[in-house]
Structures are given as C-alpha cells and as structure tokens.
C-alpha atoms as a PDB file:
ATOM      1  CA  UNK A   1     -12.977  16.565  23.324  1.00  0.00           C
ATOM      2  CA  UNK A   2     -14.807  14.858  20.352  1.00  0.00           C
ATOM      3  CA  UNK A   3     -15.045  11.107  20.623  1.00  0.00           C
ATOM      4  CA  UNK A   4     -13.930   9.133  17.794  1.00  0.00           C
ATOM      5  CA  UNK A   5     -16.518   7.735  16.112  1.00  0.00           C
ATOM      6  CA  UNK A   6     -15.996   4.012  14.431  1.00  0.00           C
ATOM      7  CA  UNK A   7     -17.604   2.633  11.208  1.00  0.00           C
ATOM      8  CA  UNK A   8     -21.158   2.064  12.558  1.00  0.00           C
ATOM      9  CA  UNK A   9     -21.442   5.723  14.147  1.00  0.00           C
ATOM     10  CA  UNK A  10     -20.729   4.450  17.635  1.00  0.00           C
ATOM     11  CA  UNK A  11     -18.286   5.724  20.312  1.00  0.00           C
ATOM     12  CA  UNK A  12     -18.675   4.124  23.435  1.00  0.00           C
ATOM     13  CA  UNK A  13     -17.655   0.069  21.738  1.00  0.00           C
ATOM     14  CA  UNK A  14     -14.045   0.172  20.065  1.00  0.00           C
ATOM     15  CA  UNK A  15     -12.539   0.860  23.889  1.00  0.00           C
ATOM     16  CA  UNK A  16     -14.191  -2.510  25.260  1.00  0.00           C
ATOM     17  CA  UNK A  17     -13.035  -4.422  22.406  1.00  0.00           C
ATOM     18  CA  UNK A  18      -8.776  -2.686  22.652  1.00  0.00           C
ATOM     19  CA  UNK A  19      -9.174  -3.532  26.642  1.00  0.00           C
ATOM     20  CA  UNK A  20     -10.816  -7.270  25.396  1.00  0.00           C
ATOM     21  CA  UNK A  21      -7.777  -7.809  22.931  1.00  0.00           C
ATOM     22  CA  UNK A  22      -5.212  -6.538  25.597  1.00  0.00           C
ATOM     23  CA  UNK A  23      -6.197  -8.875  28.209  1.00  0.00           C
ATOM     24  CA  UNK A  24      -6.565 -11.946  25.583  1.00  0.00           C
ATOM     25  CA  UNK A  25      -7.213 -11.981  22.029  1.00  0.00           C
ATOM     26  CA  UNK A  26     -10.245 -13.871  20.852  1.00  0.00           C
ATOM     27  CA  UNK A  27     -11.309 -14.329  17.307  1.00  0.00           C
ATOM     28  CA  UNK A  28     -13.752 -12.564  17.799  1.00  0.00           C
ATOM     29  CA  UNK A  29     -13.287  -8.752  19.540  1.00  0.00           C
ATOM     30  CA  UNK A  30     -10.385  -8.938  16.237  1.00  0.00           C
ATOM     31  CA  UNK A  31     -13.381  -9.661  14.300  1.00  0.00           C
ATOM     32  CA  UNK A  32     -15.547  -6.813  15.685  1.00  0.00           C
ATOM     33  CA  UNK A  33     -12.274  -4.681  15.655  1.00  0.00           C
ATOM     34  CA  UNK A  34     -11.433  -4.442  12.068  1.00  0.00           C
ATOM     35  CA  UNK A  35     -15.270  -3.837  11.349  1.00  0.00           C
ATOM     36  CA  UNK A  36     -15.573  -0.849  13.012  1.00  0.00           C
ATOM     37  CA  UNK A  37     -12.185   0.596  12.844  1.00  0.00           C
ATOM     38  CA  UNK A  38     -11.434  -0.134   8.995  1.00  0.00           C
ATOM     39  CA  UNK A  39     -14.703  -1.817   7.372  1.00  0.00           C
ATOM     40  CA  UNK A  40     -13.815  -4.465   4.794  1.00  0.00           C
ATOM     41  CA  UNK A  41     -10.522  -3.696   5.477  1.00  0.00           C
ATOM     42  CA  UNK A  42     -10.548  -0.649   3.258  1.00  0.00           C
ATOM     43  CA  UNK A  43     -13.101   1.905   4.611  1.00  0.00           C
ATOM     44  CA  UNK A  44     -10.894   3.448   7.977  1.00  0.00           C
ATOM     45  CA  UNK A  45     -13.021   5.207  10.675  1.00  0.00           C
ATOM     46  CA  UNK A  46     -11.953   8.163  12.800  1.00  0.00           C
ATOM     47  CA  UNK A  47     -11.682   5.797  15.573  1.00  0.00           C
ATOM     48  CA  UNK A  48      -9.350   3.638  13.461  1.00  0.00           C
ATOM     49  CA  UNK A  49      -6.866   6.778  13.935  1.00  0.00           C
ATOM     50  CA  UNK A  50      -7.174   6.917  17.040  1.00  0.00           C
ATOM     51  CA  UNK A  51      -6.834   3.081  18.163  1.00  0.00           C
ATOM     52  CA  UNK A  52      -2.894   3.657  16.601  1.00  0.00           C
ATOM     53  CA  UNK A  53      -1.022   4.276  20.099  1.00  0.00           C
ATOM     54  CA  UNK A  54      -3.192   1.214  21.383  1.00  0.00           C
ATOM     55  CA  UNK A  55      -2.619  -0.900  18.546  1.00  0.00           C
ATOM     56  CA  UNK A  56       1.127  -0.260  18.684  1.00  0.00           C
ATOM     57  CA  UNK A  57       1.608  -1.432  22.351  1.00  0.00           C
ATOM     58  CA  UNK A  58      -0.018  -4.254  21.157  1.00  0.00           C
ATOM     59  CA  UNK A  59       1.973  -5.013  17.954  1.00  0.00           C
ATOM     60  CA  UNK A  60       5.457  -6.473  19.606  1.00  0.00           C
ATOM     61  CA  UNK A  61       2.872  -9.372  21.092  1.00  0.00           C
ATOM     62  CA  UNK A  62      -0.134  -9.585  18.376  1.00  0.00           C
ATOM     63  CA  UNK A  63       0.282  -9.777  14.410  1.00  0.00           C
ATOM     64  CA  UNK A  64      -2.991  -8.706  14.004  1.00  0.00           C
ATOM     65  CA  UNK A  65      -2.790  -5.920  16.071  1.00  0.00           C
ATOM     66  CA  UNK A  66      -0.106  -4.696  13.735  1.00  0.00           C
ATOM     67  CA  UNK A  67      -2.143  -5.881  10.519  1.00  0.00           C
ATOM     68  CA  UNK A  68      -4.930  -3.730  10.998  1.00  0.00           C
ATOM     69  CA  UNK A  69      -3.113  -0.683  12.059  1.00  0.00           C
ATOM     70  CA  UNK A  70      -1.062  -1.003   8.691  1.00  0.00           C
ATOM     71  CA  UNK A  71      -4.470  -1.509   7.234  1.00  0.00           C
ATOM     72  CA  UNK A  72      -5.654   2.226   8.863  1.00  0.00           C
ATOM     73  CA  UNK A  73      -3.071   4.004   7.588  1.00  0.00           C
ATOM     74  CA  UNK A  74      -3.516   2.426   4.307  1.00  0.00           C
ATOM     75  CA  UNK A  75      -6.672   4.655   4.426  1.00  0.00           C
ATOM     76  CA  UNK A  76      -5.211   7.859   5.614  1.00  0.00           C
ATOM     77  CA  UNK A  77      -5.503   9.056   1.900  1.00  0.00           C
ATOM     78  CA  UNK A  78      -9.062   7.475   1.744  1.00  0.00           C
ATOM     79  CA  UNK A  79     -10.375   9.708   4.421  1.00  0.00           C
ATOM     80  CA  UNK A  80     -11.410  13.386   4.407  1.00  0.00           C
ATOM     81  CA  UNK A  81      -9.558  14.340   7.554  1.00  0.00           C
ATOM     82  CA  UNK A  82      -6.729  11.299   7.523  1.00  0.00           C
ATOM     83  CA  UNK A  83      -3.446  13.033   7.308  1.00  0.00           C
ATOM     84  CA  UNK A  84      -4.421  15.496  10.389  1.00  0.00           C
ATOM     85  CA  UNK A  85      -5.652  12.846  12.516  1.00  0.00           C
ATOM     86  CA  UNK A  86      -2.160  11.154  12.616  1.00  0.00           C
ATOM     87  CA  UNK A  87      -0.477  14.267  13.042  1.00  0.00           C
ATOM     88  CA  UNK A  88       0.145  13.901  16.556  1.00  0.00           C
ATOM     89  CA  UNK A  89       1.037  10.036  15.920  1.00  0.00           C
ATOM     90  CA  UNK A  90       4.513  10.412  14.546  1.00  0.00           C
ATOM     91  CA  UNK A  91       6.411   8.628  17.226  1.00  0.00           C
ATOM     92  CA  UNK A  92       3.583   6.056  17.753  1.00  0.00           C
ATOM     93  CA  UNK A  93       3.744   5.064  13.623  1.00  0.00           C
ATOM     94  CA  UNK A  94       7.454   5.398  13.578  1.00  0.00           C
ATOM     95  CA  UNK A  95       7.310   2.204  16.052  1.00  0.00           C
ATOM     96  CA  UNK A  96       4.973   0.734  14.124  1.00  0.00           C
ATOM     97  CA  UNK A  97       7.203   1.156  11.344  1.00  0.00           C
ATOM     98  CA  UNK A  98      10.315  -0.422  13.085  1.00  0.00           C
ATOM     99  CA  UNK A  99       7.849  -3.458  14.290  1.00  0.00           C
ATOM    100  CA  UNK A 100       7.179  -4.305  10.214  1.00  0.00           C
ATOM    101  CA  UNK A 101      10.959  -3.776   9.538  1.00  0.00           C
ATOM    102  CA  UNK A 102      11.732  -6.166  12.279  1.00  0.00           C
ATOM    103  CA  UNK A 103       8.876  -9.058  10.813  1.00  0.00           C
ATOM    104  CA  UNK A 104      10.591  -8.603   7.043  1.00  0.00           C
ATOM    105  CA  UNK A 105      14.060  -9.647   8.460  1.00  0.00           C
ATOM    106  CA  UNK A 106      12.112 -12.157   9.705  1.00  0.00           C
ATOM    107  CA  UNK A 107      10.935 -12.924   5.497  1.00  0.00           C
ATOM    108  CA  UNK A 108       7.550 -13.947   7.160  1.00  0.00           C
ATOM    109  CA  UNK A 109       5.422 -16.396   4.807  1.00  0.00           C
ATOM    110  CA  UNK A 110       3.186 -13.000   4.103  1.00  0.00           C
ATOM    111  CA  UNK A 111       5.840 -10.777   3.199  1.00  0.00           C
ATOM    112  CA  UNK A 112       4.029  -9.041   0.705  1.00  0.00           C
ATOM    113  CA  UNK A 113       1.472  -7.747   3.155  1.00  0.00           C
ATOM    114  CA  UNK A 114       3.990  -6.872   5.627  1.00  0.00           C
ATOM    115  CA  UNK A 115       5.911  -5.178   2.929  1.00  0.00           C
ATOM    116  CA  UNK A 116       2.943  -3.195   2.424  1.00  0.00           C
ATOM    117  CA  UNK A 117       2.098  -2.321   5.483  1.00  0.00           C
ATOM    118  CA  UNK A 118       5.870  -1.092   6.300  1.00  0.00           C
ATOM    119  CA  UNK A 119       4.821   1.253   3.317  1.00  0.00           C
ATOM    120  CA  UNK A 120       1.915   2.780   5.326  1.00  0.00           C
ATOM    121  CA  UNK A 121       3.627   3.495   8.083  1.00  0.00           C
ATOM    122  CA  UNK A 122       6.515   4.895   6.199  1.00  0.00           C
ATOM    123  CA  UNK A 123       3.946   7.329   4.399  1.00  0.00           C
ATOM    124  CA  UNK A 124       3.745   5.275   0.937  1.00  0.00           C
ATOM    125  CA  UNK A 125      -0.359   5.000   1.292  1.00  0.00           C
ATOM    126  CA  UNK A 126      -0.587   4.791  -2.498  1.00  0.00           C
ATOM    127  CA  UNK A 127       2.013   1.794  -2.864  1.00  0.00           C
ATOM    128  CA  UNK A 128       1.093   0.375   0.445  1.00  0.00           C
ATOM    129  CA  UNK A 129      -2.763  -0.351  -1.432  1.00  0.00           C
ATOM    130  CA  UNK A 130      -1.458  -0.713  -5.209  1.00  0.00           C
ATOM    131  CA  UNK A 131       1.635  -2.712  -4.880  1.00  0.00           C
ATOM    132  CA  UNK A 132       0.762  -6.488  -5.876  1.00  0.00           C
ATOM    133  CA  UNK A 133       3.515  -9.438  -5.978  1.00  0.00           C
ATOM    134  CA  UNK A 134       4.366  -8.914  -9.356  1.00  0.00           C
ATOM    135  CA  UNK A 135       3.205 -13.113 -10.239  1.00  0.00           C
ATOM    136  CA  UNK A 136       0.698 -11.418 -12.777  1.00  0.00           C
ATOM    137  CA  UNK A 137       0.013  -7.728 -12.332  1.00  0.00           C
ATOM    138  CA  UNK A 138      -1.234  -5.314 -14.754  1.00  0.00           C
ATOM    139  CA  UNK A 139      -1.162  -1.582 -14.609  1.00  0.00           C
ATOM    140  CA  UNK A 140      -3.938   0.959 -16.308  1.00  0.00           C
ATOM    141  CA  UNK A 141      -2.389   4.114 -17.017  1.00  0.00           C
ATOM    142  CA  UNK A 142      -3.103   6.851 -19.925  1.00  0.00           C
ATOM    143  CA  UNK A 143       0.033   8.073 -21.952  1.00  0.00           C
ATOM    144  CA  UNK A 144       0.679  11.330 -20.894  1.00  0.00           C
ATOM    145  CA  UNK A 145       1.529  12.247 -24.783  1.00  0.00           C
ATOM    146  CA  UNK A 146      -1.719  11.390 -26.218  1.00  0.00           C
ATOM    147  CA  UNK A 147      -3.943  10.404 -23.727  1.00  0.00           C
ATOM    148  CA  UNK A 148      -4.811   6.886 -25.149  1.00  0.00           C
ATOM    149  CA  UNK A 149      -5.245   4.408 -22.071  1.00  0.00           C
ATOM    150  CA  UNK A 150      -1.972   2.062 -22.077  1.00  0.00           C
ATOM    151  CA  UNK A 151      -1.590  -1.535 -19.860  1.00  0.00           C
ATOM    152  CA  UNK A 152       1.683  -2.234 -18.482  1.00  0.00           C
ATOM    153  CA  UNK A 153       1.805  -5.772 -17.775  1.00  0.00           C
ATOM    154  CA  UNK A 154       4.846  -6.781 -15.221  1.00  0.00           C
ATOM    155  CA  UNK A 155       4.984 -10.284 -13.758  1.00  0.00           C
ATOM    156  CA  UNK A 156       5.213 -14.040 -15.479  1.00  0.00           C
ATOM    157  CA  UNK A 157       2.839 -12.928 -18.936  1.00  0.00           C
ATOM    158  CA  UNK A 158       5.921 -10.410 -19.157  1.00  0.00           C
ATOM    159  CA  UNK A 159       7.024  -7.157 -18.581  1.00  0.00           C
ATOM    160  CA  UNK A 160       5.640  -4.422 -21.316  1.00  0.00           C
ATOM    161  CA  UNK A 161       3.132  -1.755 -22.479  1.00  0.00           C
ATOM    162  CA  UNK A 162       0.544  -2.627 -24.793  1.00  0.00           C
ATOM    163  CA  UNK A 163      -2.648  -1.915 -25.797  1.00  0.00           C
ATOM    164  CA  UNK A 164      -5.384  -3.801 -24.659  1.00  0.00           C
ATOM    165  CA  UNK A 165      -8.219  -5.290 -26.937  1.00  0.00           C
ATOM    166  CA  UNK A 166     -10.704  -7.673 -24.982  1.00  0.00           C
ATOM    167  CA  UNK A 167     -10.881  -9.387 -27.905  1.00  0.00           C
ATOM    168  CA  UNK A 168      -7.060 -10.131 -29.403  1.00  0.00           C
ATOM    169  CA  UNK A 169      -5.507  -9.117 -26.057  1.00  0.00           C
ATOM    170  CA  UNK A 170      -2.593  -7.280 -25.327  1.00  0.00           C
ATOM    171  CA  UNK A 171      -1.738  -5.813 -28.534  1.00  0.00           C
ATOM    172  CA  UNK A 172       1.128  -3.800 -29.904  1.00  0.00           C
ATOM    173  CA  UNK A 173       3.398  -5.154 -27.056  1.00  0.00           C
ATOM    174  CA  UNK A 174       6.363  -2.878 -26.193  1.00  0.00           C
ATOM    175  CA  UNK A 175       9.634  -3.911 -23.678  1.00  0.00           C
ATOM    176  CA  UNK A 176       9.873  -2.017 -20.596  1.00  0.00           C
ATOM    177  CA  UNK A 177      12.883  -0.261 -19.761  1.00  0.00           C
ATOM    178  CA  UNK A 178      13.198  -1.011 -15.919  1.00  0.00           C
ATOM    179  CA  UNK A 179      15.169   1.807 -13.809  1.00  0.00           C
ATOM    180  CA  UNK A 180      19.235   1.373 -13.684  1.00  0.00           C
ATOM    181  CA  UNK A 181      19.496   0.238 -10.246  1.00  0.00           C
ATOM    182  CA  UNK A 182      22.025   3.453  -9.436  1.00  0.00           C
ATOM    183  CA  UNK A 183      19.611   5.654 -11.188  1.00  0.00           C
ATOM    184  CA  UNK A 184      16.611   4.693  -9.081  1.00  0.00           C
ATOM    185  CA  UNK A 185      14.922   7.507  -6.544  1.00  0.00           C
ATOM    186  CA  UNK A 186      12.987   7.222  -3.607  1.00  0.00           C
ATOM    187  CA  UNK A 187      10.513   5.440  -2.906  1.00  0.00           C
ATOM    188  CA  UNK A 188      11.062   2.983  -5.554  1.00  0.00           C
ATOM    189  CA  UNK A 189      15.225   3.080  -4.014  1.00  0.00           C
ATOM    190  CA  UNK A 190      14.398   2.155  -1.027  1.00  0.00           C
ATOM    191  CA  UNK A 191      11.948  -0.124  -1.210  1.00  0.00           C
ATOM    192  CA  UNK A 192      14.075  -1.738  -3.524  1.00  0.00           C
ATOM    193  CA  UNK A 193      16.802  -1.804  -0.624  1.00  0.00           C
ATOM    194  CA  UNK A 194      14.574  -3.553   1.479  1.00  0.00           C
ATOM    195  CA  UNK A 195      13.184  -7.013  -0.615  1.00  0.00           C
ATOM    196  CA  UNK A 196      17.252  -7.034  -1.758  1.00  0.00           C
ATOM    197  CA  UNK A 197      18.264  -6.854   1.621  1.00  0.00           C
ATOM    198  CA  UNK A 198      15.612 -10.147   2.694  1.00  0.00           C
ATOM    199  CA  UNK A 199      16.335 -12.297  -0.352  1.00  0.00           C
ATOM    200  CA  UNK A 200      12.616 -10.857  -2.144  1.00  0.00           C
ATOM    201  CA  UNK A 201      14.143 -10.575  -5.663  1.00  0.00           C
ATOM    202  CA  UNK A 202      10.987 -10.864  -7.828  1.00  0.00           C
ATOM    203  CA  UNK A 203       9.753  -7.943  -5.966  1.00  0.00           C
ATOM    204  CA  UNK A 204      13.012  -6.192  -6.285  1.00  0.00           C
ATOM    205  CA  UNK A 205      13.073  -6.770 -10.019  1.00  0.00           C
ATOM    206  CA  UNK A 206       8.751  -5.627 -10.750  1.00  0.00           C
ATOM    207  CA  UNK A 207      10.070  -2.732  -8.662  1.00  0.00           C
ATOM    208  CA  UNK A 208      12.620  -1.685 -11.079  1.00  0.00           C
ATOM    209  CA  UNK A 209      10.161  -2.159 -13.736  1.00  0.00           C
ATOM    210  CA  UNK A 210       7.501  -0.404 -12.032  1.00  0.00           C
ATOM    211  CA  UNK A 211      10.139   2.673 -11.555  1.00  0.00           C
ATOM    212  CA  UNK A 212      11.060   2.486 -14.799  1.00  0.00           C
ATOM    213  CA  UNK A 213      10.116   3.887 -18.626  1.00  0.00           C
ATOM    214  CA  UNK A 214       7.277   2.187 -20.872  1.00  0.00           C
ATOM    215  CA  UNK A 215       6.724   3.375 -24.771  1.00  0.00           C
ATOM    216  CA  UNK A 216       3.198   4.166 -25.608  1.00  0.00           C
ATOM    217  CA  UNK A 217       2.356   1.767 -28.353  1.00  0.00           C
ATOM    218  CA  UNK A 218       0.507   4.574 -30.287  1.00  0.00           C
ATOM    219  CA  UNK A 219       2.704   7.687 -30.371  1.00  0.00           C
ATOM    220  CA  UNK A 220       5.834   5.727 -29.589  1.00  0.00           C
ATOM    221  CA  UNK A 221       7.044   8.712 -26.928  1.00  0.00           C
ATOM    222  CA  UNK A 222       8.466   7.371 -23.064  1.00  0.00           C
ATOM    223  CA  UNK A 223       7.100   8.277 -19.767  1.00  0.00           C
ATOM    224  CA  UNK A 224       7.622   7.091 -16.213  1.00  0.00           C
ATOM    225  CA  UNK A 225       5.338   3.910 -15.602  1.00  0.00           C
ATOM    226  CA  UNK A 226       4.994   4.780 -11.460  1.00  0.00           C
ATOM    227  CA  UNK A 227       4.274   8.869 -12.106  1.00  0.00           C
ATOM    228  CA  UNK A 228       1.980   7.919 -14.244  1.00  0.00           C
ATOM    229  CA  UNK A 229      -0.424   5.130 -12.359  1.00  0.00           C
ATOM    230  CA  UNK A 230      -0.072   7.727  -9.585  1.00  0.00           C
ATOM    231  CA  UNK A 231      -1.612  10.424 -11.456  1.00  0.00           C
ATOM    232  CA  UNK A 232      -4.181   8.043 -12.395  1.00  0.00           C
ATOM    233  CA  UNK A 233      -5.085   6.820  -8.876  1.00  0.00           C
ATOM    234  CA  UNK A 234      -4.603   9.171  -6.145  1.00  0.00           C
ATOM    235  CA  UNK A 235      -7.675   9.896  -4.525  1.00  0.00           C
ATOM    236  CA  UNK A 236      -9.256  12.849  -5.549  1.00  0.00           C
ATOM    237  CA  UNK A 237      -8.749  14.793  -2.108  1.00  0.00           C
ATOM    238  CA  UNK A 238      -5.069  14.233  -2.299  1.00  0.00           C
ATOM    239  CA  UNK A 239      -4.095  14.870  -5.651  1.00  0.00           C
ATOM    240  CA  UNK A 240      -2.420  18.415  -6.244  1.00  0.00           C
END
C-alpha cells in the first residue's frame, strides 16, 4: 500500500507526532501537525486524509484535534485526488460531524469556525472556506446577464449590490432581496436551522441574504447571490 505522504514529502513523521498527541498534547507535535498535514492551514496533504480516523478518536478529548481535521476537509476540493481519498471515511467524518454539532449547542466563543467546520464535514467545502461572520463581508461576483463584475456587500456597511469604484466606492447601490425563510433550500435551509436553533441570528439573517436575489446595478435583471459566487469560486477541478 502507498504511504501517505504529508506536506514536506515525508512519510515516516505524521505517525510519531498522532501517537505524541494521543499520549499528551504539547504545543508543539500540534504545531508540527498542522504543517505537514494542512500547510498554512489551507494547503491539505494526502496524509492529512488519512490522519481523519485518528483525528476523530481524538476529537471528543482535543479541540484541536477536531480543528484541523475540519481544516482537511476544508481542502478536499483544493486537492487533485480529495474527494476519493475520503471515500472510505464516511462513518469516521459523520462523527466528526456530530462532534461540531455537539460544540455549537455548546455556542462556543468561536462559533463561526466551528460553524464552518460542521460545514466540511457535512460536505459544504465551498461555504465551510467562504462563509465569513457577516460584521463586514463583501462578495465579488459577475452578473450572469451581462457579465459586468458586481459587489454584494452584507454585514454592518449594509446589505446590497453595487458597483465598485476604488475611487467613489460602492456605487449604484441596490437592496438585496434576502430568501423568504419558507422559500429557502438546502444548504442555505439548514444552515440557517442551525445558528436559529443556538441563538446566532446575525448569521442566520447574512444567510438569508446570502441565499437570496441581488439586482445588477447595470442591466437591472435578478440572479441568485450564492449560485453565483459559487460559479465564481469553485476550484477549477471541481467545477462542472
């Protein structure tokens, strides 16, 4: 069987640091952990796939444990063979899952990273890295009408589509029409569901806008804010 190789083109390190961490965590094997099984916390290794069932057993014990496994499958989308190295990890993410479920109930002081990482596990790669808090977030999509490059702005400066000139600003600033609540579909539904359920409302409320309808400020027509900023930012490989 191959060996999983981690970040720095090793094999033979990221199974002393998991037995290091399992026995008792130190600053640094964590340290040396997330570097070669997700560099910089974006760039995931092979080995980063397959430290999951470790990670896991770790997670009911060790927040970071759980942390950087929600940070590896952030990256499943990010590398070339991602989706069928967690093919045979379905009941090993599902608990993974349940773990971040369980810490939101919880409403954790980091829920927004938790929140994310429940989106990982629960498939949601694309939110999971593009979701912010919605305090002042901006979103760079292209009208899919007439092309011309539209910023949806959703947090305290607002919540509209405008056209952006670095020299007057947001210009021609038009409302967003956030999603009816009974009219919203999955993921945005659910994910909804879940900052309701734990008392998260301004991320309940940017994800009705982000699910929702802006205008293009130049040919005036509607489209779907979250279909479009997908379009625009799927990785390459995954796009179809």
């Amino acid at each position: 069987m191959t060996q999983a190789i981690d970040a720095h083109g090793a094999t033979e390190r990221v199974p002393v640091l998991l037995e290091q961490v399992e026995r008792a965590e130190t600053t640094e094997a964590w340290a040396e952990l997330w570097d070669r099984l997700c560099l910089h916390g974006e760039s995931v290794s092979s080995a980063g796939f397959g430290a999951l069932p470790r990670l896991a057993a770790l997670a009911p014990r060790s927040d970071q444990a759980l942390e950087l496994a929600g940070a590896i499958m952030r990256g499943v989308l990010r590398h070339h063979d991602g989706e069928a190295l967690i093919e045979d990890c379905t009941d090993v993410i599902a608990t993974l899952r349940e773990l971040a479920d369980q810490q939101l109930r919880a409403r954790p002081s980091n829920y927004h990273r938790v929140f994310c990482d429940l989106l990982a596990f629960a498939g949601q790669y694309h939110w999971s890295a593009a979701l912010e808090d919605f305090t002042d977030d901006f979103y760079t999509v292209r009208c899919p009408h007439c092309d011309v490059e539209v910023t949806v702005a959703i947090g305290d400066y607002g919540h509209y589509s405008a056209i952006r000139d670095w020299d007057l600003g947001d210009v021609e600033q038009r409302a967003l029409r956030p999603a009816p609540t009974e009219e919203l579909l999955d993921p945005g539904r659910w994910m909804r569901a879940t900052t309701v359920r734990d008392g998260e409302l301004r991320l309940a409320e940017g994800i009705r806008h982000l699910f929702g309808r802006a205008e293009c400020p130049r040919c005036a027509s509607m489209f779907g804010i979250a279909e479009a900023y997908t379009v625009a930012n799927l990785p390459p490989a995954s796009e179809a």
